[in-house]
PDB file of N, CA and C in Angstrom:
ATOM      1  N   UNK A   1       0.243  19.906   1.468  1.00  0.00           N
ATOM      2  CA  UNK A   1      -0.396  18.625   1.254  1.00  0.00           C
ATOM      3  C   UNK A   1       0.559  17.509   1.670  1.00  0.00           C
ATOM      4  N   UNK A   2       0.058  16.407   2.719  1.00  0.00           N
ATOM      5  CA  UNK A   2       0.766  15.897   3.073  1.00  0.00           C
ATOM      6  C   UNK A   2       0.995  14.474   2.013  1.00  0.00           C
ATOM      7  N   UNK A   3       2.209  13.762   2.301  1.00  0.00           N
ATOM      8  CA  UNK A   3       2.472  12.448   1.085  1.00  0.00           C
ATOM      9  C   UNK A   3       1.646  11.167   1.655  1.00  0.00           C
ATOM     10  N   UNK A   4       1.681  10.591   0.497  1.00  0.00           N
ATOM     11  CA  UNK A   4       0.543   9.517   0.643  1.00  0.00           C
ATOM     12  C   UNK A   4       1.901   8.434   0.991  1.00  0.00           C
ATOM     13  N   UNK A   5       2.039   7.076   2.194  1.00  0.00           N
ATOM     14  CA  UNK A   5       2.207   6.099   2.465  1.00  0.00           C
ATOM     15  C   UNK A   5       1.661   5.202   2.611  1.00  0.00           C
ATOM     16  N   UNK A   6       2.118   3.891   1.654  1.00  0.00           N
ATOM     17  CA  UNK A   6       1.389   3.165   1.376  1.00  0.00           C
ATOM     18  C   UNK A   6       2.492   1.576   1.914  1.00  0.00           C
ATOM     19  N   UNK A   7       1.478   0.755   2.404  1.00  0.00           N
ATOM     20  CA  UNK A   7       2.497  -0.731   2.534  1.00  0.00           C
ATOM     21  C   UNK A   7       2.566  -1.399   1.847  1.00  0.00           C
ATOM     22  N   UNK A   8       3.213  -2.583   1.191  1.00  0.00           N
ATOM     23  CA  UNK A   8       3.071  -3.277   0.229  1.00  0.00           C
ATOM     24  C   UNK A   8       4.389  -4.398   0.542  1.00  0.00           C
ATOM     25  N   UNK A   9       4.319  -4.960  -0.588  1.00  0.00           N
ATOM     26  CA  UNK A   9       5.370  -6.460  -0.533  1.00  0.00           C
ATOM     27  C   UNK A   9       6.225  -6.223  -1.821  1.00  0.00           C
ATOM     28  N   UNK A  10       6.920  -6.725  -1.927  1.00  0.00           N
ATOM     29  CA  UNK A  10       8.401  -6.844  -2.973  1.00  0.00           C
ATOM     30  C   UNK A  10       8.215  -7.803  -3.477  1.00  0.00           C
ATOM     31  N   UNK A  11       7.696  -7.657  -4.904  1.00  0.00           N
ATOM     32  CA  UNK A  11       7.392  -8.982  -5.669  1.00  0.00           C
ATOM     33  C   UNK A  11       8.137  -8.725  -6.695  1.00  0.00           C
ATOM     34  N   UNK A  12       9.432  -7.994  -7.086  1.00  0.00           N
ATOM     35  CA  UNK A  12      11.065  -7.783  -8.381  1.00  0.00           C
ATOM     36  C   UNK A  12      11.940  -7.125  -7.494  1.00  0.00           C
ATOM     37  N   UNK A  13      13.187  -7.398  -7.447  1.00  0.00           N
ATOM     38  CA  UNK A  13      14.238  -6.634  -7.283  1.00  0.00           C
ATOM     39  C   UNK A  13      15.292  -6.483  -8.191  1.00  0.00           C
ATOM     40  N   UNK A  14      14.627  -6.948  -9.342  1.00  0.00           N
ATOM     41  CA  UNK A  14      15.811  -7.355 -10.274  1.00  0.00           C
ATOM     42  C   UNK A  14      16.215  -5.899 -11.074  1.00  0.00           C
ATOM     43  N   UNK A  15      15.463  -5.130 -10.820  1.00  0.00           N
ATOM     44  CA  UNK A  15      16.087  -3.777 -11.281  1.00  0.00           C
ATOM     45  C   UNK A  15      17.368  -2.642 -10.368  1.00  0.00           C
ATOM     46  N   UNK A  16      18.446  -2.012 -10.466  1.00  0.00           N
ATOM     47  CA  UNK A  16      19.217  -1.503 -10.073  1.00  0.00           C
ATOM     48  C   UNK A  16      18.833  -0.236  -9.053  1.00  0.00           C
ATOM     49  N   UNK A  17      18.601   0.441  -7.975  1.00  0.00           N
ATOM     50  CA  UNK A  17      17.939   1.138  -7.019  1.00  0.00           C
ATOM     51  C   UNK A  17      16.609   0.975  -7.337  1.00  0.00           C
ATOM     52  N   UNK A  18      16.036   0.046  -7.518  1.00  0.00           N
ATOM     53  CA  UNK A  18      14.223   0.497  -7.659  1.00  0.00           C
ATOM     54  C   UNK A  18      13.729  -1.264  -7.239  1.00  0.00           C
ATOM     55  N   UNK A  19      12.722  -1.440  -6.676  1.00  0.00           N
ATOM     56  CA  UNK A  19      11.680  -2.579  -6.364  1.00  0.00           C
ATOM     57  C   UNK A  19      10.592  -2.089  -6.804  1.00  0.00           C
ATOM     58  N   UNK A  20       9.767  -3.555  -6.985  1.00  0.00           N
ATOM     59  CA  UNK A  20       8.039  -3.235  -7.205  1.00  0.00           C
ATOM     60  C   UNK A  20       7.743  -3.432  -5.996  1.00  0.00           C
ATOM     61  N   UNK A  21       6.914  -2.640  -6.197  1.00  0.00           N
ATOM     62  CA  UNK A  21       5.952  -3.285  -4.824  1.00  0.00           C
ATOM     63  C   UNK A  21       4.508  -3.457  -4.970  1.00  0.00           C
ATOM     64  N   UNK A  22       4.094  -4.559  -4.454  1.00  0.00           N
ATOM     65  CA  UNK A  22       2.549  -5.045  -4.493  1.00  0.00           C
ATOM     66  C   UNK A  22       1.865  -4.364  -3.281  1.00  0.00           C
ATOM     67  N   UNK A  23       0.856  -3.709  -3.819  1.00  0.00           N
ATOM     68  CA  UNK A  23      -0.039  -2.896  -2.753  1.00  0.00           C
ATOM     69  C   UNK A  23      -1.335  -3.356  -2.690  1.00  0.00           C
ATOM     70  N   UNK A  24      -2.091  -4.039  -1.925  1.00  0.00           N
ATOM     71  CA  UNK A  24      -3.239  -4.827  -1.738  1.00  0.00           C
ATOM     72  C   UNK A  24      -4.081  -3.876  -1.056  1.00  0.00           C
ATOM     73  N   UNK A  25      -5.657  -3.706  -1.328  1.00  0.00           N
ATOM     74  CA  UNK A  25      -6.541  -2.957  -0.863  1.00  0.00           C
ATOM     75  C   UNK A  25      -7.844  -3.515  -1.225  1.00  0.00           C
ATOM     76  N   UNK A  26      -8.470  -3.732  -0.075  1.00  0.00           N
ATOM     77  CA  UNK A  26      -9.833  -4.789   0.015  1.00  0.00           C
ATOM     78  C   UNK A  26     -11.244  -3.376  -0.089  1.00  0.00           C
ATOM     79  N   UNK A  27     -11.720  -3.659  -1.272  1.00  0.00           N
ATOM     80  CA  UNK A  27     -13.116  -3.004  -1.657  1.00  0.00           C
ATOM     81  C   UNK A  27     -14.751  -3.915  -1.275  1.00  0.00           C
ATOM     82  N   UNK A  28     -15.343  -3.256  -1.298  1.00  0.00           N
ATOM     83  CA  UNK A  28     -16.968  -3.753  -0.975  1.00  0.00           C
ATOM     84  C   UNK A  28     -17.417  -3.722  -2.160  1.00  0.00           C
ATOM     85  N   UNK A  29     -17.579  -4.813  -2.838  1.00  0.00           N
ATOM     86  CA  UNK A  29     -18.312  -5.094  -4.318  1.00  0.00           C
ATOM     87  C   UNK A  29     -19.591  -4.410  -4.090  1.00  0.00           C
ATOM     88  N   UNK A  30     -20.106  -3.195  -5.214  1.00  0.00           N
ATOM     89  CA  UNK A  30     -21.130  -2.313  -5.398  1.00  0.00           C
ATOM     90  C   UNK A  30     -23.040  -3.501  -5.194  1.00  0.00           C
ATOM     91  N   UNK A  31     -22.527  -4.612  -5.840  1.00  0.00           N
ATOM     92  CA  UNK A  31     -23.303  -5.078  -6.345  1.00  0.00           C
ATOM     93  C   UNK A  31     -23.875  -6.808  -5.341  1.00  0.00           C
ATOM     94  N   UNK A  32     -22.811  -6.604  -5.116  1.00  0.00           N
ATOM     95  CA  UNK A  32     -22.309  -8.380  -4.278  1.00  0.00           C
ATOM     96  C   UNK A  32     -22.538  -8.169  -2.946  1.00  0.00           C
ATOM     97  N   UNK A  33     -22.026  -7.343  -2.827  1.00  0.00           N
ATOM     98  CA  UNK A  33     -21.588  -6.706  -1.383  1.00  0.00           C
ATOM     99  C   UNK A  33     -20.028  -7.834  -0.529  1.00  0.00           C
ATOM    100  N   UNK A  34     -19.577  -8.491  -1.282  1.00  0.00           N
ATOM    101  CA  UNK A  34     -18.740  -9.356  -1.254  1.00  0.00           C
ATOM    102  C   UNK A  34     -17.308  -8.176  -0.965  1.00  0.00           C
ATOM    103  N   UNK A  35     -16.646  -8.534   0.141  1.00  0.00           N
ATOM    104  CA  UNK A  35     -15.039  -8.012   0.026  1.00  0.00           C
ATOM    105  C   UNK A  35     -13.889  -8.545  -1.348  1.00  0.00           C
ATOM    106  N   UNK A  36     -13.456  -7.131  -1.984  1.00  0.00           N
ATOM    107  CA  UNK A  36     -12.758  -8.096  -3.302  1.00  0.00           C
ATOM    108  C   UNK A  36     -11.179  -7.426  -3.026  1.00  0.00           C
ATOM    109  N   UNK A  37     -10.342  -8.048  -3.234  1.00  0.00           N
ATOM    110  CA  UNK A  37      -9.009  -7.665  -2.969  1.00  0.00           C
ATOM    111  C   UNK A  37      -8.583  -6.922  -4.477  1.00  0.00           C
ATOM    112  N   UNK A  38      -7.962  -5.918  -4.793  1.00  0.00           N
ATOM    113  CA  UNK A  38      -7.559  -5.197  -5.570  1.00  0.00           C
ATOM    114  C   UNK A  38      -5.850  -4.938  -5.652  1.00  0.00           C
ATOM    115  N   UNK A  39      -5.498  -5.024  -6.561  1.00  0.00           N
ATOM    116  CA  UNK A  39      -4.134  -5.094  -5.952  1.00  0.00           C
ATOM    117  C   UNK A  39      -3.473  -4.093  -7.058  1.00  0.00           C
ATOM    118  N   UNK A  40      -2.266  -3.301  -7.362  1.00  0.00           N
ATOM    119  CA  UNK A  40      -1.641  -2.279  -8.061  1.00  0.00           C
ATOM    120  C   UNK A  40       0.336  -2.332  -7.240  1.00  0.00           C
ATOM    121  N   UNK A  41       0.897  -2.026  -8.625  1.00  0.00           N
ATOM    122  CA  UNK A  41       2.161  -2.154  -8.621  1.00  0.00           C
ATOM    123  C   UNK A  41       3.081  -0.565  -8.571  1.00  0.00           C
ATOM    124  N   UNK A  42       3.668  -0.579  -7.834  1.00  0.00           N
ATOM    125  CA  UNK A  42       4.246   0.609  -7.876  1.00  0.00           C
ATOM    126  C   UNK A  42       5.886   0.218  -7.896  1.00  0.00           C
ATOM    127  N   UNK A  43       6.879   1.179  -8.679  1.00  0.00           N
ATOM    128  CA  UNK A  43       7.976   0.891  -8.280  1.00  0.00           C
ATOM    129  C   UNK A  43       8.603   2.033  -7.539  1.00  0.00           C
ATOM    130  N   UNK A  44       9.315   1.415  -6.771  1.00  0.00           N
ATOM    131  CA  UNK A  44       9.643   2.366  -5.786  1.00  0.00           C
ATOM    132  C   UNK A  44      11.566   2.557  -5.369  1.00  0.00           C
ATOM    133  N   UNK A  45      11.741   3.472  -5.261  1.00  0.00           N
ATOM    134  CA  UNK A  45      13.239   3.918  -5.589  1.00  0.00           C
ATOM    135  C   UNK A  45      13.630   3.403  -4.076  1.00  0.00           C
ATOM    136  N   UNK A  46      14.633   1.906  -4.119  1.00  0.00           N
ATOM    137  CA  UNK A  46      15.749   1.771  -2.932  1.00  0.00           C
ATOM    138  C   UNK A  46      17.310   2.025  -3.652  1.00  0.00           C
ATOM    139  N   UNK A  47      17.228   2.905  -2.815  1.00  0.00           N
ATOM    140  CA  UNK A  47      18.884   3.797  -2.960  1.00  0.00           C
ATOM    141  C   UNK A  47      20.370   2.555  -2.556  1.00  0.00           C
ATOM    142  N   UNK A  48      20.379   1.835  -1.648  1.00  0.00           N
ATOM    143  CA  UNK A  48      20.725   1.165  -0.604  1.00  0.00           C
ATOM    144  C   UNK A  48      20.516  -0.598  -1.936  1.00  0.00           C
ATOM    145  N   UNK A  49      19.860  -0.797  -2.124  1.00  0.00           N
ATOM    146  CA  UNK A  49      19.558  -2.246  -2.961  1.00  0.00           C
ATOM    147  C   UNK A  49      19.439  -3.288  -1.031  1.00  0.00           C
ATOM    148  N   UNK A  50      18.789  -2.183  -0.707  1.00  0.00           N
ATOM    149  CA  UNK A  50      18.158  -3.002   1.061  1.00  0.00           C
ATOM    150  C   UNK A  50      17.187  -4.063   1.233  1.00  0.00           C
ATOM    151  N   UNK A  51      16.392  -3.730   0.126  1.00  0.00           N
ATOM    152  CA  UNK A  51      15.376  -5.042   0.432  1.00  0.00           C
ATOM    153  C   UNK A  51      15.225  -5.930  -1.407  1.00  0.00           C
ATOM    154  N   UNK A  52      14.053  -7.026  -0.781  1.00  0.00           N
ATOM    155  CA  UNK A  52      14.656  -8.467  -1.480  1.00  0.00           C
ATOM    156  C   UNK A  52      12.963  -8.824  -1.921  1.00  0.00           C
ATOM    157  N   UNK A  53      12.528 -10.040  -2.678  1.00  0.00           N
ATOM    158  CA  UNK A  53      11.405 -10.238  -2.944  1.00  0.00           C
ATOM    159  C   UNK A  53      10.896 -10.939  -1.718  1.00  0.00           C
ATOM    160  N   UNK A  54       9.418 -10.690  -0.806  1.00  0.00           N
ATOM    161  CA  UNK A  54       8.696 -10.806  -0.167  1.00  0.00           C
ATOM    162  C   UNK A  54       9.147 -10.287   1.355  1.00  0.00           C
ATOM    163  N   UNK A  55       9.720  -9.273   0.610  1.00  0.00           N
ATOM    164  CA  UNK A  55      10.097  -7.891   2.408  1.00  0.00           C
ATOM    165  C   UNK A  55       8.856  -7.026   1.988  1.00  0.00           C
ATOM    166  N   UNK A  56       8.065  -7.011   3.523  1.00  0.00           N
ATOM    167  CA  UNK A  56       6.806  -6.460   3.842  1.00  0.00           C
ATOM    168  C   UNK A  56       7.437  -4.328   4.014  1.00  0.00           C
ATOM    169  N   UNK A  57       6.837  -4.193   3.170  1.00  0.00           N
ATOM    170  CA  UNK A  57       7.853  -1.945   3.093  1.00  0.00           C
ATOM    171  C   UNK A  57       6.644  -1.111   2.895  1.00  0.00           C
ATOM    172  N   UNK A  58       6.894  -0.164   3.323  1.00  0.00           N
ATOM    173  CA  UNK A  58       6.125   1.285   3.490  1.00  0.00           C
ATOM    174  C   UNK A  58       7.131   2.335   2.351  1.00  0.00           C
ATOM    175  N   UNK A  59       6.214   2.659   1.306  1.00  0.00           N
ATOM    176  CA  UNK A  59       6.570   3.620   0.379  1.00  0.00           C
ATOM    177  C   UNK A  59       5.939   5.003   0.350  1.00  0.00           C
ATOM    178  N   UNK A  60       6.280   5.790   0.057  1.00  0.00           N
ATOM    179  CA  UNK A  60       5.844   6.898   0.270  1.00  0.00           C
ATOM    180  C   UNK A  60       5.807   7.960  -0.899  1.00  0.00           C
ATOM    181  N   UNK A  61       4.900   8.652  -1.268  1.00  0.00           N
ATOM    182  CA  UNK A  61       4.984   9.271  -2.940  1.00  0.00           C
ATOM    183  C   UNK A  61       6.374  10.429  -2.705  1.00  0.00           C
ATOM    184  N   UNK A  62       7.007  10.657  -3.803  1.00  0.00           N
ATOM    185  CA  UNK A  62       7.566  11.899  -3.840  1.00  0.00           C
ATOM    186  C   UNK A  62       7.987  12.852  -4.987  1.00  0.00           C
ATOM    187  N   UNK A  63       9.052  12.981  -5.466  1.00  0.00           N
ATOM    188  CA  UNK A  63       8.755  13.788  -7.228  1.00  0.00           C
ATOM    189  C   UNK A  63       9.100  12.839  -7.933  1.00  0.00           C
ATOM    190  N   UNK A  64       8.493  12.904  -9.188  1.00  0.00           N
ATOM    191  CA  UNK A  64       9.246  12.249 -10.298  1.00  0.00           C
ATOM    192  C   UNK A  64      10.844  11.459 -10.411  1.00  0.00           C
ATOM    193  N   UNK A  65      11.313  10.419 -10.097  1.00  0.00           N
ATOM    194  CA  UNK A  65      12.501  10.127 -10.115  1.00  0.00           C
ATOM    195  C   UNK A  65      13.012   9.830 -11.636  1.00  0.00           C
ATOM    196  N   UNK A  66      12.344   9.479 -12.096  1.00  0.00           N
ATOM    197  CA  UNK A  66      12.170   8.761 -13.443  1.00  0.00           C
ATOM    198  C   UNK A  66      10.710   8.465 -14.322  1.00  0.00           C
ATOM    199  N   UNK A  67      10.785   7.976 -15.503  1.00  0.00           N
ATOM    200  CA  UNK A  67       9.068   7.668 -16.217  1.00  0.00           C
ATOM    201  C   UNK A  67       8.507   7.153 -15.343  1.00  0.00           C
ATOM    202  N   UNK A  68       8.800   6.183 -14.938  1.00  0.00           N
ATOM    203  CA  UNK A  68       7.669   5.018 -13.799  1.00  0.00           C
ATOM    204  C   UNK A  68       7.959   5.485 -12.732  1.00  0.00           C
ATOM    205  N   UNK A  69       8.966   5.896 -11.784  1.00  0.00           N
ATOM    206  CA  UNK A  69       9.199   6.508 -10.363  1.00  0.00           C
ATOM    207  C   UNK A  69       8.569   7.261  -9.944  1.00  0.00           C
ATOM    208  N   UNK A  70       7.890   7.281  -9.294  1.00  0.00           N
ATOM    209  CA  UNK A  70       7.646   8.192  -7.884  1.00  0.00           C
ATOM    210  C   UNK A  70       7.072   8.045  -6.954  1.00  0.00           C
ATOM    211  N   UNK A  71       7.991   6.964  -6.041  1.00  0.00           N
ATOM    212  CA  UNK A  71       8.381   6.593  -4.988  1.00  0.00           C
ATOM    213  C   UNK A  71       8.978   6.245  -4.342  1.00  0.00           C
ATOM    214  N   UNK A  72       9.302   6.732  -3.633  1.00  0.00           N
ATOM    215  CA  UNK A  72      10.263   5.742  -2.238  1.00  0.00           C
ATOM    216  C   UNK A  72      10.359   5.373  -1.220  1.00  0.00           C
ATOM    217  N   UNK A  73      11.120   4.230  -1.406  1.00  0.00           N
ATOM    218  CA  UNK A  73      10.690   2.805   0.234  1.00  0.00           C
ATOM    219  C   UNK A  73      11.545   3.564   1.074  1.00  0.00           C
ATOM    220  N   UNK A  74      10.265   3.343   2.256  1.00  0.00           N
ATOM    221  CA  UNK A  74      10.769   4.083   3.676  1.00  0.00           C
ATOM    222  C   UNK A  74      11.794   3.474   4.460  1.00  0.00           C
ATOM    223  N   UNK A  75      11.460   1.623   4.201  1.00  0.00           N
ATOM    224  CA  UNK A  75      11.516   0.780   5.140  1.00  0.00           C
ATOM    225  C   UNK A  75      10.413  -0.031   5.882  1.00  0.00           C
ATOM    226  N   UNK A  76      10.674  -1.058   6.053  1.00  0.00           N
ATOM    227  CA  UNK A  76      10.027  -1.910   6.276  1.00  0.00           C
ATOM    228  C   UNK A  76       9.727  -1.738   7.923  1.00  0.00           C
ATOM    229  N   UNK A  77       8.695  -2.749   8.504  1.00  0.00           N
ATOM    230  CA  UNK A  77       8.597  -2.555   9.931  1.00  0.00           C
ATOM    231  C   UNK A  77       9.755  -3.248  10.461  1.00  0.00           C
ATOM    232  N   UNK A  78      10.566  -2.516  11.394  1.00  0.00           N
ATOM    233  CA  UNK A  78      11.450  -3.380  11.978  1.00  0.00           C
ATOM    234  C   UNK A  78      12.797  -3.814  11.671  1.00  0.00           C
ATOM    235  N   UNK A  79      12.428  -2.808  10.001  1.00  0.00           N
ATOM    236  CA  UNK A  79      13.743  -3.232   8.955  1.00  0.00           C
ATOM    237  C   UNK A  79      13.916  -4.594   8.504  1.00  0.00           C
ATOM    238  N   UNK A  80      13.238  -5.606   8.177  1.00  0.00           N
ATOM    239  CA  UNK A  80      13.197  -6.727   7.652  1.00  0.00           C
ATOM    240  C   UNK A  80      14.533  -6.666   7.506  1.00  0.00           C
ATOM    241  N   UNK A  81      15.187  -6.007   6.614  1.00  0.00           N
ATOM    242  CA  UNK A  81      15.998  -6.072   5.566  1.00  0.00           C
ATOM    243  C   UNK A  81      17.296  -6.361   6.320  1.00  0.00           C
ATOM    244  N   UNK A  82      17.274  -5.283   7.824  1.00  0.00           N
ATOM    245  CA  UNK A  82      18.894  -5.968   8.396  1.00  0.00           C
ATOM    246  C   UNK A  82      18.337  -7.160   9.484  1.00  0.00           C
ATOM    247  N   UNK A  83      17.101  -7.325   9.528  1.00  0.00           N
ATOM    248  CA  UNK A  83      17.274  -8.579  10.445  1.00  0.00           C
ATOM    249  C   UNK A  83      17.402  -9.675   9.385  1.00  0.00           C
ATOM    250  N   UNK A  84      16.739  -9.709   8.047  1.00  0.00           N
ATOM    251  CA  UNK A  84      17.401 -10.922   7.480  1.00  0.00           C
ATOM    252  C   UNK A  84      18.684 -11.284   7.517  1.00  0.00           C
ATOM    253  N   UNK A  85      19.355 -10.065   7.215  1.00  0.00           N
ATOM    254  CA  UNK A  85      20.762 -10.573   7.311  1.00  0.00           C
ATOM    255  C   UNK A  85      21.515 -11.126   8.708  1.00  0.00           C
ATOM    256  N   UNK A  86      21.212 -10.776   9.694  1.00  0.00           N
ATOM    257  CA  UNK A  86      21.448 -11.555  10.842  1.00  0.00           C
ATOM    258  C   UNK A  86      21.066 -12.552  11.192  1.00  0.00           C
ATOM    259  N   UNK A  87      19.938 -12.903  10.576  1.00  0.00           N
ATOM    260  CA  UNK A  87      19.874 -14.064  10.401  1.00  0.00           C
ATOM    261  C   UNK A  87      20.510 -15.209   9.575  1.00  0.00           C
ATOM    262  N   UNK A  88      20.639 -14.235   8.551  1.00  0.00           N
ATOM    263  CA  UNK A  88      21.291 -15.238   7.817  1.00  0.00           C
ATOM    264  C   UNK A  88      23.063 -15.771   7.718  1.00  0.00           C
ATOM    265  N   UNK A  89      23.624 -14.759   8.875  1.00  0.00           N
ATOM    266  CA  UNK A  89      24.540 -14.921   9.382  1.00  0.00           C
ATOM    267  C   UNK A  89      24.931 -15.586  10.484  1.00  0.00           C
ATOM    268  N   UNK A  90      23.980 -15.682  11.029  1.00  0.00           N
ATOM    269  CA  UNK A  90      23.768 -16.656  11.951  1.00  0.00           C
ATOM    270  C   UNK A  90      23.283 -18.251  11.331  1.00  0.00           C
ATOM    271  N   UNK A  91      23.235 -18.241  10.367  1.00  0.00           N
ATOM    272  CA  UNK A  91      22.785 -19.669   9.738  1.00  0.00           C
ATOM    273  C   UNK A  91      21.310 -20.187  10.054  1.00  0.00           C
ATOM    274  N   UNK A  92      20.441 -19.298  10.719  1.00  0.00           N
ATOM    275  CA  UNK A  92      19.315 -19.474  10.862  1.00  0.00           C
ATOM    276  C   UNK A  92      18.717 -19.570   9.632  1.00  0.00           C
ATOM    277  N   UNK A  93      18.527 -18.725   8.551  1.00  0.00           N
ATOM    278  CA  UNK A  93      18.095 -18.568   6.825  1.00  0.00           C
ATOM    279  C   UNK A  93      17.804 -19.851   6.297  1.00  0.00           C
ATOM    280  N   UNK A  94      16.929 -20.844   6.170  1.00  0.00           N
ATOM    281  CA  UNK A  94      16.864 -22.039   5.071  1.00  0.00           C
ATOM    282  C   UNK A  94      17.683 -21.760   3.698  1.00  0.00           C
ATOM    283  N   UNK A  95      18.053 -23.088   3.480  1.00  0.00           N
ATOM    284  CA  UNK A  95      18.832 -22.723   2.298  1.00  0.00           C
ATOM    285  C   UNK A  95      18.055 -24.051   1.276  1.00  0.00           C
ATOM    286  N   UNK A  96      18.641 -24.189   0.138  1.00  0.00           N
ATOM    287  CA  UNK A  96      18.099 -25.433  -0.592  1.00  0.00           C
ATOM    288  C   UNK A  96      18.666 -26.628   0.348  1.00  0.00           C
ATOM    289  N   UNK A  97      19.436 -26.771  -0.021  1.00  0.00           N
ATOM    290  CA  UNK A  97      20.140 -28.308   0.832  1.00  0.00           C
ATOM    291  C   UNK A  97      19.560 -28.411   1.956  1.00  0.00           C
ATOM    292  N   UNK A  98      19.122 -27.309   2.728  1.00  0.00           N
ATOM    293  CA  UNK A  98      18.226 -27.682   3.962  1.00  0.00           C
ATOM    294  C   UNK A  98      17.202 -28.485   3.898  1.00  0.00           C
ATOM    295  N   UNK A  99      16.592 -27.637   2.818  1.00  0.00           N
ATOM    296  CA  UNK A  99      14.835 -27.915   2.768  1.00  0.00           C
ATOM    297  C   UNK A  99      14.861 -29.491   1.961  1.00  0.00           C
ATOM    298  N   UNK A 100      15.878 -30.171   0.967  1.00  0.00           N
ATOM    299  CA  UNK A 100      16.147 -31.197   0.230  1.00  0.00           C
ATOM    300  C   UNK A 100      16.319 -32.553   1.747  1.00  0.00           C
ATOM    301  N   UNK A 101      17.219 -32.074   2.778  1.00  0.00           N
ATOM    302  CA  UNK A 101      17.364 -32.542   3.285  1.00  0.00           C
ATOM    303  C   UNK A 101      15.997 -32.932   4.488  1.00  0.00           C
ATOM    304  N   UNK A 102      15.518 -31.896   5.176  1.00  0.00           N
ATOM    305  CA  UNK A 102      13.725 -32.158   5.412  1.00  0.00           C
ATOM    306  C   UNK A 102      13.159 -32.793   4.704  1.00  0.00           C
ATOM    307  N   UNK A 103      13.169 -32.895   3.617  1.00  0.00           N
ATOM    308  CA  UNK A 103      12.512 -33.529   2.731  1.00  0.00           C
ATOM    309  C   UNK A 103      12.399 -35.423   2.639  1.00  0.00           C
ATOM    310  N   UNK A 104      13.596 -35.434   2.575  1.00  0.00           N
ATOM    311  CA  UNK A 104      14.543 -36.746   2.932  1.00  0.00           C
ATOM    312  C   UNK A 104      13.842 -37.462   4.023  1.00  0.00           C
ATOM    313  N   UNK A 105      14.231 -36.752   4.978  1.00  0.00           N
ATOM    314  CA  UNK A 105      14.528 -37.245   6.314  1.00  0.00           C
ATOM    315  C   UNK A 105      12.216 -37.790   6.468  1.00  0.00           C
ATOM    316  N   UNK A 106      12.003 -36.714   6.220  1.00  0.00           N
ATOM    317  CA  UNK A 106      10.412 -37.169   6.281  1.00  0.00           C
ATOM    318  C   UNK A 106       9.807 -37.817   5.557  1.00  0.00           C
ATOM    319  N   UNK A 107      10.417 -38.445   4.371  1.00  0.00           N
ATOM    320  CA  UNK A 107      10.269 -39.630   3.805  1.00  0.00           C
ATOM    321  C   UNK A 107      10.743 -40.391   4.582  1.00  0.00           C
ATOM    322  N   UNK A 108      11.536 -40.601   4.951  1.00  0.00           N
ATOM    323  CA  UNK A 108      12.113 -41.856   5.185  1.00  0.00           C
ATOM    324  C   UNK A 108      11.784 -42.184   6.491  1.00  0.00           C
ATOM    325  N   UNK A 109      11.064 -41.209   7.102  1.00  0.00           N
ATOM    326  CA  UNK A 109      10.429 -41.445   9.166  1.00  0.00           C
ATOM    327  C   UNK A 109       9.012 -41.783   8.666  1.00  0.00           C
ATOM    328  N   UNK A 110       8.652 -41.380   7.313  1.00  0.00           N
ATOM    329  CA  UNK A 110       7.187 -42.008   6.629  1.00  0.00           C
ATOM    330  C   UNK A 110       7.367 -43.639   6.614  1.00  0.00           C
ATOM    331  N   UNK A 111       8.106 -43.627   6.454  1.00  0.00           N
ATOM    332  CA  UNK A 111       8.072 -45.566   5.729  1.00  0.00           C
ATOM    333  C   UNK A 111       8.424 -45.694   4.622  1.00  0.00           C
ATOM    334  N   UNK A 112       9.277 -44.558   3.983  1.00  0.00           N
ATOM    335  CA  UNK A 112       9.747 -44.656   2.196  1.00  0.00           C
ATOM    336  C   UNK A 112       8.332 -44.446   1.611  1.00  0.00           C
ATOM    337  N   UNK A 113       8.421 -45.038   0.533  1.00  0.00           N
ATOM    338  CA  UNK A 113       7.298 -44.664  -0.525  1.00  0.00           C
ATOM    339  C   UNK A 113       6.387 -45.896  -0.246  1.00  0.00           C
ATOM    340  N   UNK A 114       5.181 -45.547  -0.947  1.00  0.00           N
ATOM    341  CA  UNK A 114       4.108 -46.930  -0.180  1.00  0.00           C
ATOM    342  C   UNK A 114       4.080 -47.486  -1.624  1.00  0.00           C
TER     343      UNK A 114
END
């Protein structure tokens, strides 16, 4: 029997090898016939502490790691996880003071406050 892979988003990392991940799946209301988005949390075992909240990852079932475990992130498309960091080594990454400073600057090409 082959393992189930599933995609999802990183909405905690605040736990030590493990992320949640948000798994979204669009149903046909029985009744409505309306598309309804459904959504379920899985946590999933990163060995590595590789990815971060809103890295797009592919998890995959496997045994029991723990009570809530059983899964683990494959990786993301493309590896999010090391191109952020090149990016962010490169100083490309927004930071606060950036975005404070955008902020600023487009007030003040507004005309200040009215």
């Amino acid at each position: 029997m082959s393992k189930r892979v599933l995609q999802g988003i990183v909405v905690s990392d605040t736990c030590d090898k493990t992320v949640i991940v948000r798994v979204d799946r669009r149903v046909i209301h029985p009744v409505y016939k309306k598309f309804v988005t459904h959504s379920k949390k899985y946590a999933a075992h990163d060995e590595h502490d590789r990815f971060h909240v809103g890295d797009t990852v592919q998890i995959e079932e496997s045994r029991p790691i723990s009570k809530r475990k059983h899964w683990v992130v494959l990786g993301g498309p493309g590896d999010v996880a090391a191109g952020r960091r090149a990016a962010a080594a490169a100083g490309m990454a927004p930071t606060v003071e950036n975005a404070v400073d955008r902020a600023a600057q487009q007030t003040e090409t507004r005309g200040g406050a009215a």
